[in-house]
Protein backbone atom coordinates (compact mmCIF):
# COMPACT_ATOMS: atom_id res chain seq x y z
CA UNK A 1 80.05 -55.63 -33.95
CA UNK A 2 79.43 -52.68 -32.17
CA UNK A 3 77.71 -52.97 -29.05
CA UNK A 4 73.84 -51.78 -30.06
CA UNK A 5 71.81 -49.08 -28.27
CA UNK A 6 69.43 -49.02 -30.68
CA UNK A 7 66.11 -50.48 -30.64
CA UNK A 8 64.45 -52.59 -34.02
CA UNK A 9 61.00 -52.88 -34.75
CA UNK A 10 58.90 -54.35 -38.22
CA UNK A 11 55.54 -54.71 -38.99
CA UNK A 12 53.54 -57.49 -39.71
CA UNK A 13 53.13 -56.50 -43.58
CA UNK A 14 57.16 -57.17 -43.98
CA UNK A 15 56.29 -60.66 -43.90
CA UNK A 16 54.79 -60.93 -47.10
CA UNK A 17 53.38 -63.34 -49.67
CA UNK A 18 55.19 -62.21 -52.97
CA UNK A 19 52.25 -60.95 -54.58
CA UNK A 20 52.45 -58.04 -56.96
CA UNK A 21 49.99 -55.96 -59.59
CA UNK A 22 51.32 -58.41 -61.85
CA UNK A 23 51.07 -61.93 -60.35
CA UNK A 24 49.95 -63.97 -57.58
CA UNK A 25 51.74 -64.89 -54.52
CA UNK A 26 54.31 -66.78 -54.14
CA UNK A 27 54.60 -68.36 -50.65
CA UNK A 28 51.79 -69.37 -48.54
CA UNK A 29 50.18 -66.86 -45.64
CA UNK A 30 51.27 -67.12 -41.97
CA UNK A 31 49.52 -66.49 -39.10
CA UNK A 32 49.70 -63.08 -36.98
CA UNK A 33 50.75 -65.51 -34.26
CA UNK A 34 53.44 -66.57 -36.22
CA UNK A 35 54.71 -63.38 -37.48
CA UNK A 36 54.63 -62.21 -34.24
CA UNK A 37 56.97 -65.08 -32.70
CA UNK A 38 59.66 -64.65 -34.94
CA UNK A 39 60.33 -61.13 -33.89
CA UNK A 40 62.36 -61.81 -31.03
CA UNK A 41 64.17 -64.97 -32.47
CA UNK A 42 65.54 -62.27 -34.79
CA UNK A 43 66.66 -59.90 -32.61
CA UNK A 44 63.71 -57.12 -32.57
CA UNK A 45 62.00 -55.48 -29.91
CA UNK A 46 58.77 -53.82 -31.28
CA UNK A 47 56.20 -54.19 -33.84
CA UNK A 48 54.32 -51.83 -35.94
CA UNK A 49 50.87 -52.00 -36.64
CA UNK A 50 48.22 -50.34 -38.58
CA UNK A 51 44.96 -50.16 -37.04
CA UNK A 52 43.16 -53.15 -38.67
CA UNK A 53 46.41 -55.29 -38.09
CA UNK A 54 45.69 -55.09 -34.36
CA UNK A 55 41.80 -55.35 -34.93
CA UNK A 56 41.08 -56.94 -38.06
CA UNK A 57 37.73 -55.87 -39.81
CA UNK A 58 37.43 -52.45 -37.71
CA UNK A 59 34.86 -50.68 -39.37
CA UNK A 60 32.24 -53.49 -38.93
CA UNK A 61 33.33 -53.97 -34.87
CA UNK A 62 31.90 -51.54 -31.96
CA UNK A 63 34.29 -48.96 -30.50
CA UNK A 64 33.59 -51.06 -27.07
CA UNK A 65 34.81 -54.52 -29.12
CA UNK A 66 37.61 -52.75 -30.81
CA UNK A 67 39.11 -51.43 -27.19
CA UNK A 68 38.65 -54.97 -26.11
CA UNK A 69 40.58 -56.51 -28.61
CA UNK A 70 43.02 -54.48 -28.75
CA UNK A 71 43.80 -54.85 -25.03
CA UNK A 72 43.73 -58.21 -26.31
CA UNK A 73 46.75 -57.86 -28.46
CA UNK A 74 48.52 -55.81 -25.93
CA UNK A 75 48.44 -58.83 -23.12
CA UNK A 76 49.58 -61.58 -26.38
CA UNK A 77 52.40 -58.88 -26.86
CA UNK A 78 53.16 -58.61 -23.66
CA UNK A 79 53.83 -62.04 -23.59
CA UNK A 80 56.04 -62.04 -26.14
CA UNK A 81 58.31 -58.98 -24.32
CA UNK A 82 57.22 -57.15 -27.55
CA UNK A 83 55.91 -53.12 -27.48
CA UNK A 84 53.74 -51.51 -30.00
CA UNK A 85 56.06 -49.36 -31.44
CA UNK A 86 52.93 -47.22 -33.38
CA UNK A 87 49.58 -47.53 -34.89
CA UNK A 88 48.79 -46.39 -38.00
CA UNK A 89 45.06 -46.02 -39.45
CA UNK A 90 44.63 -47.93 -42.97
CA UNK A 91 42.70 -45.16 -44.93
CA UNK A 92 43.68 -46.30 -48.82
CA UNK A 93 42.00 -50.12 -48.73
CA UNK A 94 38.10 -48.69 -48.16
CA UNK A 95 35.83 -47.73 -50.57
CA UNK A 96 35.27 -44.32 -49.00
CA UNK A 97 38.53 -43.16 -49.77
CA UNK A 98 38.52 -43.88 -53.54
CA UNK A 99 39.44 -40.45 -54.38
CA UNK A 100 41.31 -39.56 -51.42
CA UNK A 101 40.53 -39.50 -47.22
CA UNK A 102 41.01 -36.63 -45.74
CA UNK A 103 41.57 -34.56 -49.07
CA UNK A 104 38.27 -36.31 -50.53
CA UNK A 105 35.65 -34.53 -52.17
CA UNK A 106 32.43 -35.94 -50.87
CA UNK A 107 32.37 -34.53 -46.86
CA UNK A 108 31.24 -38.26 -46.12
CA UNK A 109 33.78 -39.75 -47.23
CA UNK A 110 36.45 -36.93 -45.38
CA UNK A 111 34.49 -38.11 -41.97
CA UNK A 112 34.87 -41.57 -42.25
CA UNK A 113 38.47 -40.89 -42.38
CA UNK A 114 38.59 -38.21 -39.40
CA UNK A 115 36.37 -41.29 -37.44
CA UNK A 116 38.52 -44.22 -38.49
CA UNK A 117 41.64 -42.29 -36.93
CA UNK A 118 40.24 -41.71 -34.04
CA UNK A 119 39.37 -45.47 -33.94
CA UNK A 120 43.02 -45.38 -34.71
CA UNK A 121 44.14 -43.69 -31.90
CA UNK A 122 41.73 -45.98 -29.09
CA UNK A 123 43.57 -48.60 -30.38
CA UNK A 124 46.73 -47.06 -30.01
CA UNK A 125 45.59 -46.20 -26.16
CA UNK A 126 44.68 -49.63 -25.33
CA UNK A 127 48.19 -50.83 -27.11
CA UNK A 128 50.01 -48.27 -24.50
CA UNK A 129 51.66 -46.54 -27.70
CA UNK A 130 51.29 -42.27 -27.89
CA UNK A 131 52.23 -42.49 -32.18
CA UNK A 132 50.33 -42.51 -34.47
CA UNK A 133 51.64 -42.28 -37.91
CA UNK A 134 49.77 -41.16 -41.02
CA UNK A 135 50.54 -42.29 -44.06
CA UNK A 136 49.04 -39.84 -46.48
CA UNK A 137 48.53 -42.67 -49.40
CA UNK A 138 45.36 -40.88 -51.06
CA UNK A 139 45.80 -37.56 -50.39
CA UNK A 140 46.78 -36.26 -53.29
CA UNK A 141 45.01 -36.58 -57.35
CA UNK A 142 45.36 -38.08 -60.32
CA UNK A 143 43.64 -35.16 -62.06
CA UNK A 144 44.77 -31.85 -60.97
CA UNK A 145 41.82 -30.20 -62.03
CA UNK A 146 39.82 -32.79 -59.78
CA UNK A 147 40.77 -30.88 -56.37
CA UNK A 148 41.25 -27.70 -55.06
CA UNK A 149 44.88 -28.21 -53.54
CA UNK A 150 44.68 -25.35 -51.25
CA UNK A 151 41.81 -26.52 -49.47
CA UNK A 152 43.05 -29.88 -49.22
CA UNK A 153 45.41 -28.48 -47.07
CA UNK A 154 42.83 -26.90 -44.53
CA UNK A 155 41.62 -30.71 -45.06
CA UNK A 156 44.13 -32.16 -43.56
CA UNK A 157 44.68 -29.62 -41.02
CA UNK A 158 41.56 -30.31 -39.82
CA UNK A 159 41.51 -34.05 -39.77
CA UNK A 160 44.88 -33.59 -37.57
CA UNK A 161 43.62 -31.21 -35.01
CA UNK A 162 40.66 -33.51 -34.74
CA UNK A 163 42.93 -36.24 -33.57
CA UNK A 164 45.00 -33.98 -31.63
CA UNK A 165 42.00 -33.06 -29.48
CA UNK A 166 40.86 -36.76 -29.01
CA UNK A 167 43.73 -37.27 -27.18
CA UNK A 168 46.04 -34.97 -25.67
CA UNK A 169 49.00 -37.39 -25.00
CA UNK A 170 48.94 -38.84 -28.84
CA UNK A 171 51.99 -37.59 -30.89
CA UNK A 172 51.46 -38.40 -34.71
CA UNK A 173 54.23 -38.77 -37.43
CA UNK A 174 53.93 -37.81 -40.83
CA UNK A 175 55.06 -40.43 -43.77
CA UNK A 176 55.68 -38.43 -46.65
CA UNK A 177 55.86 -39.68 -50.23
CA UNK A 178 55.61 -38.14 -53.10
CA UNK A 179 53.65 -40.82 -55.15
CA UNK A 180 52.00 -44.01 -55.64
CA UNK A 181 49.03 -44.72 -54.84
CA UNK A 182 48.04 -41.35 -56.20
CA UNK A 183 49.97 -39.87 -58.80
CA UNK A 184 51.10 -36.59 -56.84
CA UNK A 185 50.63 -36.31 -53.42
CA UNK A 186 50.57 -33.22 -51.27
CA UNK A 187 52.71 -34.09 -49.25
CA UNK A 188 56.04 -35.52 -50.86
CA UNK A 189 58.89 -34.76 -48.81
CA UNK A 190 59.23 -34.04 -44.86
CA UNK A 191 60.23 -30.49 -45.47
CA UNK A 192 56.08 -30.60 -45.94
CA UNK A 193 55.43 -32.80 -43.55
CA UNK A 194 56.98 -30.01 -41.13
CA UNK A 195 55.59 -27.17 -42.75
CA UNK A 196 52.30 -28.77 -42.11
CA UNK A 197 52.73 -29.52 -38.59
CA UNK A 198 53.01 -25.92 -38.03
CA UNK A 199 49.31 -25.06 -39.43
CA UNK A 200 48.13 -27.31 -36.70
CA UNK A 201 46.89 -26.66 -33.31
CA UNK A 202 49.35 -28.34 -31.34
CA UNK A 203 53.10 -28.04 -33.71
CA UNK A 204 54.82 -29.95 -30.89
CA UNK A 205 52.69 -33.53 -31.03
CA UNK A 206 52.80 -33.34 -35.09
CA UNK A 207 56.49 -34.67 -36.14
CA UNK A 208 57.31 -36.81 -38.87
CA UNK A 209 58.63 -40.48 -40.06
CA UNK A 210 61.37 -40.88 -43.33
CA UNK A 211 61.36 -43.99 -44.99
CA UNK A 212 64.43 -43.96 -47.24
CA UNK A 213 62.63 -45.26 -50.48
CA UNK A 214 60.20 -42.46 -49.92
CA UNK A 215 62.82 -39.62 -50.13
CA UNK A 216 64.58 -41.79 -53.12
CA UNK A 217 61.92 -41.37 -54.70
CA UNK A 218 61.50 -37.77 -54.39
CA UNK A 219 64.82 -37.38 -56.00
CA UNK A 220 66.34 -36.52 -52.25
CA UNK A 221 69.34 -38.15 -50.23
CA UNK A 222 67.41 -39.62 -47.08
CA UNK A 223 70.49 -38.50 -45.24
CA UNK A 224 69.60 -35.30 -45.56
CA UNK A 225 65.88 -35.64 -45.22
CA UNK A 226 66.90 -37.57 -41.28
CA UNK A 227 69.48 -34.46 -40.53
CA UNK A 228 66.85 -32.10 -41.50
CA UNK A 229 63.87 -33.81 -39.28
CA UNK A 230 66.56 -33.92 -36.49
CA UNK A 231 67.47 -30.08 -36.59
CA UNK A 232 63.95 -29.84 -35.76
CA UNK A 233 63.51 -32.25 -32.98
CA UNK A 234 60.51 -33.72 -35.44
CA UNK A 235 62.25 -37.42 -36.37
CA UNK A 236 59.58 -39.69 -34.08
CA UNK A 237 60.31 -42.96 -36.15
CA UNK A 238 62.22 -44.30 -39.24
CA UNK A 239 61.43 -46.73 -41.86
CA UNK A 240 64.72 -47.98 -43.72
CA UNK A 241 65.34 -49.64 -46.81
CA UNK A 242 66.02 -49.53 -50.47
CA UNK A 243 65.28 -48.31 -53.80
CA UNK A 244 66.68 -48.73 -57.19
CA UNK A 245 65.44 -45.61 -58.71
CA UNK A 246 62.64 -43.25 -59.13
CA UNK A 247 59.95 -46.49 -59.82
CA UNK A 248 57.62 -48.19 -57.61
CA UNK A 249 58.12 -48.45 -54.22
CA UNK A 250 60.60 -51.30 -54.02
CA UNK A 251 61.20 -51.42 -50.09
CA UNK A 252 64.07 -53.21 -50.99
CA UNK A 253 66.67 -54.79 -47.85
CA UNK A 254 68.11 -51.58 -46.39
CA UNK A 255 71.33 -50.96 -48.45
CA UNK A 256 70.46 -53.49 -50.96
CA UNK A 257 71.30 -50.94 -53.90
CA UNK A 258 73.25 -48.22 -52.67
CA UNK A 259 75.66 -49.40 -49.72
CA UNK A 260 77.00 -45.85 -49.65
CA UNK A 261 73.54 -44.22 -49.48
CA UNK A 262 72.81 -46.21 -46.29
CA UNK A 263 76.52 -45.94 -44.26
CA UNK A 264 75.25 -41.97 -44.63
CA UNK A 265 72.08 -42.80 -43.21
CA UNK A 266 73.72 -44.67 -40.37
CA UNK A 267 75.99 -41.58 -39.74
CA UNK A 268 73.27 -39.31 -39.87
CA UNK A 269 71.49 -41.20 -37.19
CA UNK A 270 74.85 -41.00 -35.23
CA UNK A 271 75.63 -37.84 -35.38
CA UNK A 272 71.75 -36.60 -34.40
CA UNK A 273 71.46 -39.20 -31.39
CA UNK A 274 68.45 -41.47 -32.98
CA UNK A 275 66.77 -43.71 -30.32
CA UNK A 276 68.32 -42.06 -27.24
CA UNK A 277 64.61 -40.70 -26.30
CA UNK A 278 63.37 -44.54 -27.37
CA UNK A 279 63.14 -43.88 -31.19
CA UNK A 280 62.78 -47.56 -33.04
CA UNK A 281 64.93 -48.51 -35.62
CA UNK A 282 62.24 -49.55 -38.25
CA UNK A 283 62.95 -51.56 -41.64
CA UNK A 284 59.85 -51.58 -44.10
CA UNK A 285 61.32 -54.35 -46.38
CA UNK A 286 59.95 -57.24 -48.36
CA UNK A 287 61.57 -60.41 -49.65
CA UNK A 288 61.95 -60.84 -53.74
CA UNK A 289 59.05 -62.14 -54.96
CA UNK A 290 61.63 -65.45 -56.09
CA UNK A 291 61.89 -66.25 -51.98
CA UNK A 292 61.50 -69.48 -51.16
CA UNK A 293 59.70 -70.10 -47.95
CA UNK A 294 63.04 -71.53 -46.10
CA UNK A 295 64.33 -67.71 -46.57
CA UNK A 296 61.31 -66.08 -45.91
CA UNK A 297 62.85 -64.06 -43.03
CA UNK A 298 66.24 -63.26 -44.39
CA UNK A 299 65.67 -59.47 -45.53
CA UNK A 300 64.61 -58.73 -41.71
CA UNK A 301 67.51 -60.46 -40.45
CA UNK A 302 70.03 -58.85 -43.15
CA UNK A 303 68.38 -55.34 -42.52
CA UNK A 304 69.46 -55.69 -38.98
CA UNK A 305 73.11 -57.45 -39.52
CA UNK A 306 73.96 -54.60 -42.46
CA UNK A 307 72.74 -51.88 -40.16
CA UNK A 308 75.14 -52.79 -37.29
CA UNK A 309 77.70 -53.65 -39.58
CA UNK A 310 77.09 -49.39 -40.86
CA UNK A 311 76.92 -48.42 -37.03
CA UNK A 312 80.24 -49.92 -36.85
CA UNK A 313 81.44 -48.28 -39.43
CA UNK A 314 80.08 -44.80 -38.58
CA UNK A 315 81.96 -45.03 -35.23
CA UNK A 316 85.49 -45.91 -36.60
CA UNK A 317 85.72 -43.40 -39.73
CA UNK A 318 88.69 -41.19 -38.87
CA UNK A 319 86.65 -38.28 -38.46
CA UNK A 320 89.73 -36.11 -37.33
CA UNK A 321 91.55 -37.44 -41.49
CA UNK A 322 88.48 -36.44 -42.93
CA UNK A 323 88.22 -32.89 -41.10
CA UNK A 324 91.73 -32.39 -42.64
CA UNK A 325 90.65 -33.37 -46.09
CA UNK A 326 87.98 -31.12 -46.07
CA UNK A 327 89.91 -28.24 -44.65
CA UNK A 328 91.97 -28.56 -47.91
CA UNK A 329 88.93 -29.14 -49.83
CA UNK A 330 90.50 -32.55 -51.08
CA UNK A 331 87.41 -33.75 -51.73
CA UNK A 332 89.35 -36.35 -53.89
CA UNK A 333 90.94 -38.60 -51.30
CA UNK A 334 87.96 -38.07 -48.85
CA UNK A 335 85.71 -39.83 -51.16
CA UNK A 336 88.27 -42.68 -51.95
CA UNK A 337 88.80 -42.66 -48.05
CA UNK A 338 84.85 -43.70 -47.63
CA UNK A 339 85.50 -46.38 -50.49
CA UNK A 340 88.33 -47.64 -48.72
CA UNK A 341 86.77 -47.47 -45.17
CA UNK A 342 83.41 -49.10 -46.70
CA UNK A 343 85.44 -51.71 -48.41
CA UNK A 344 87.50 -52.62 -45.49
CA UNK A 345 90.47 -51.57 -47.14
């Protein structure tokens, strides 16, 4: 394999129990502590956390118990040789954010959201990470006549420049999707997530994070979606893996379904420099519900071996046959070419 200068991070969520909407799990629950001792056994460097993974039951814990524990976590992580890769604040489990955080109706419910990120972000400080990444699970409606769209944009403008001012070092990413939970969210694709990040008060601390399923399922090549947060200096972390299709969110292995899909991925990654400035290398996957507990951990490890396997690839296409190809617009053989190359042929 190539030799790797890239960095891999998951989060403790990735090691889940095989429950769906539809059924109950399928394998019994592990400890944090365990989670959290097989990252290095399988080759990763980080993990990801959202707020109440680091401090479980925030909301009911003082902001002086919360920066306690979480300096906690950072010494038990520390003794792992594990970072914090980011910290992201849980807004979709509560029941203030029924119908939305930040884009809610009811004002109370929009300022427990603004308060629990900034919760968010102590934790973050005391974990010695400056991201913060915001999934945007409820903003959005399942009515469209429920919300006023354009002022759920000055919504969320707000709640970021709020967090922006808390802290003037935190940088926050971004996670578009363009459904599920809600069934159209506001902001679907990164070319929104960007857009957004200009409306704010600080553009340069307000980038974004793709996760491949998410642009999948916005009917867009997460290729492009990396090469376009990369022309603007915005791509702060990455969540790979799979999707079969515009359905639920599968976060299948990365390249599970579409090996091709993921080489370009790779080569977008390449060809932009990912994890030079200490980007991670993130894989949001989930074993099939059918795992039994003896393979609980093989989509993290396969993740990782397919995505160096696709680095190694990247490097030794024959860029210079391919240039000629599409000189003469033989579009033809350059597509058998990456069938070949892929195939080993």
């Amino acid at each position: 394999m190539a030799k790797n200068r890239y960095q891999f991070c998951f989060g403790p969520w990735n090691i889940s129990e095989g429950g769906d909407p539809y059924g109950p799990p399928t394998r019994p629950a592990q400890s944090f502590d365990w989670k959290l001792a097989q990252l290095k056994k399988l080759g990763y460097d980080a993990m990801m956390f959202h707020d109440d993974d680091a401090v479980p039951d925030i909301d009911n814990k003082s902001d002086a118990q919360i920066r306690k524990e979480a300096r906690e976590l950072k010494k038990q992580l520390d003794g792992e040789g594990i970072a914090a890769e980011m910290v992201a604040p849980r807004l979709w489990f509560s029941p203030m954010t029924i119908d939305g955080a930040y884009t809610s109706n009811d004002p109370k419910c929009r300022k427990y959201a603004i308060e629990r990120s900034l919760r968010c972000i102590d934790v973050a400080r005391a974990m010695e990470t400056d991201l913060i990444v915001l999934w945007l699970a409820r903003e959005g409606s399942y009515l469209r006549e429920s919300k006023n769209a354009r002022k759920c944009v000055d919504y969320l403008v707000e709640a970021i420049d709020r967090m922006l001012a808390h802290d003037k070092s935190v940088r926050i990413a971004i996670e578009p999707k363009p459904n599920e939970p809600m069934d159209v969210a506001y902001i679907p694709t990164i070319g929104h997530a960007l857009a957004i990040a200009n409306l704010t008060a600080d553009p340069k601390r307000v980038g974004a994070l793709i996760e491949s399923a998410h642009a999948i399922l916005a009917g867009l090549d997460p290729a492009d979606e990396i090469d376009f947060a990369c022309a603007f200096g915005k791509l702060w972390s990455l969540h790979l893996n799979d999707q079969n299709g515009l359905k639920f969110d599968q976060d299948k292995p990365f390249a599970s379904s579409n090996l091709r899909g993921a080489f370009n991925q790779v080569r977008a990654l390449e060809r932009n420099g990912y994890g030079k400035k200490g980007e991670y290398v993130c894989f949001d996957v989930h074993p099939f519900r059918p795992t039994k507990v003896e393979h609980w951990l093989k989509h993290l490890d396969n993740s990782r071996r397919t995505f160096l396997h696709l680095v190694d690839k990247a490097r030794t296409f024959d860029e210079a046959k391919a240039k000629v190809l599409i000189a003469d617009r033989n579009y033809q053989d350059l597509d058998q070419m990456v069938l070949e190359h892929l195939m080993g042929v």
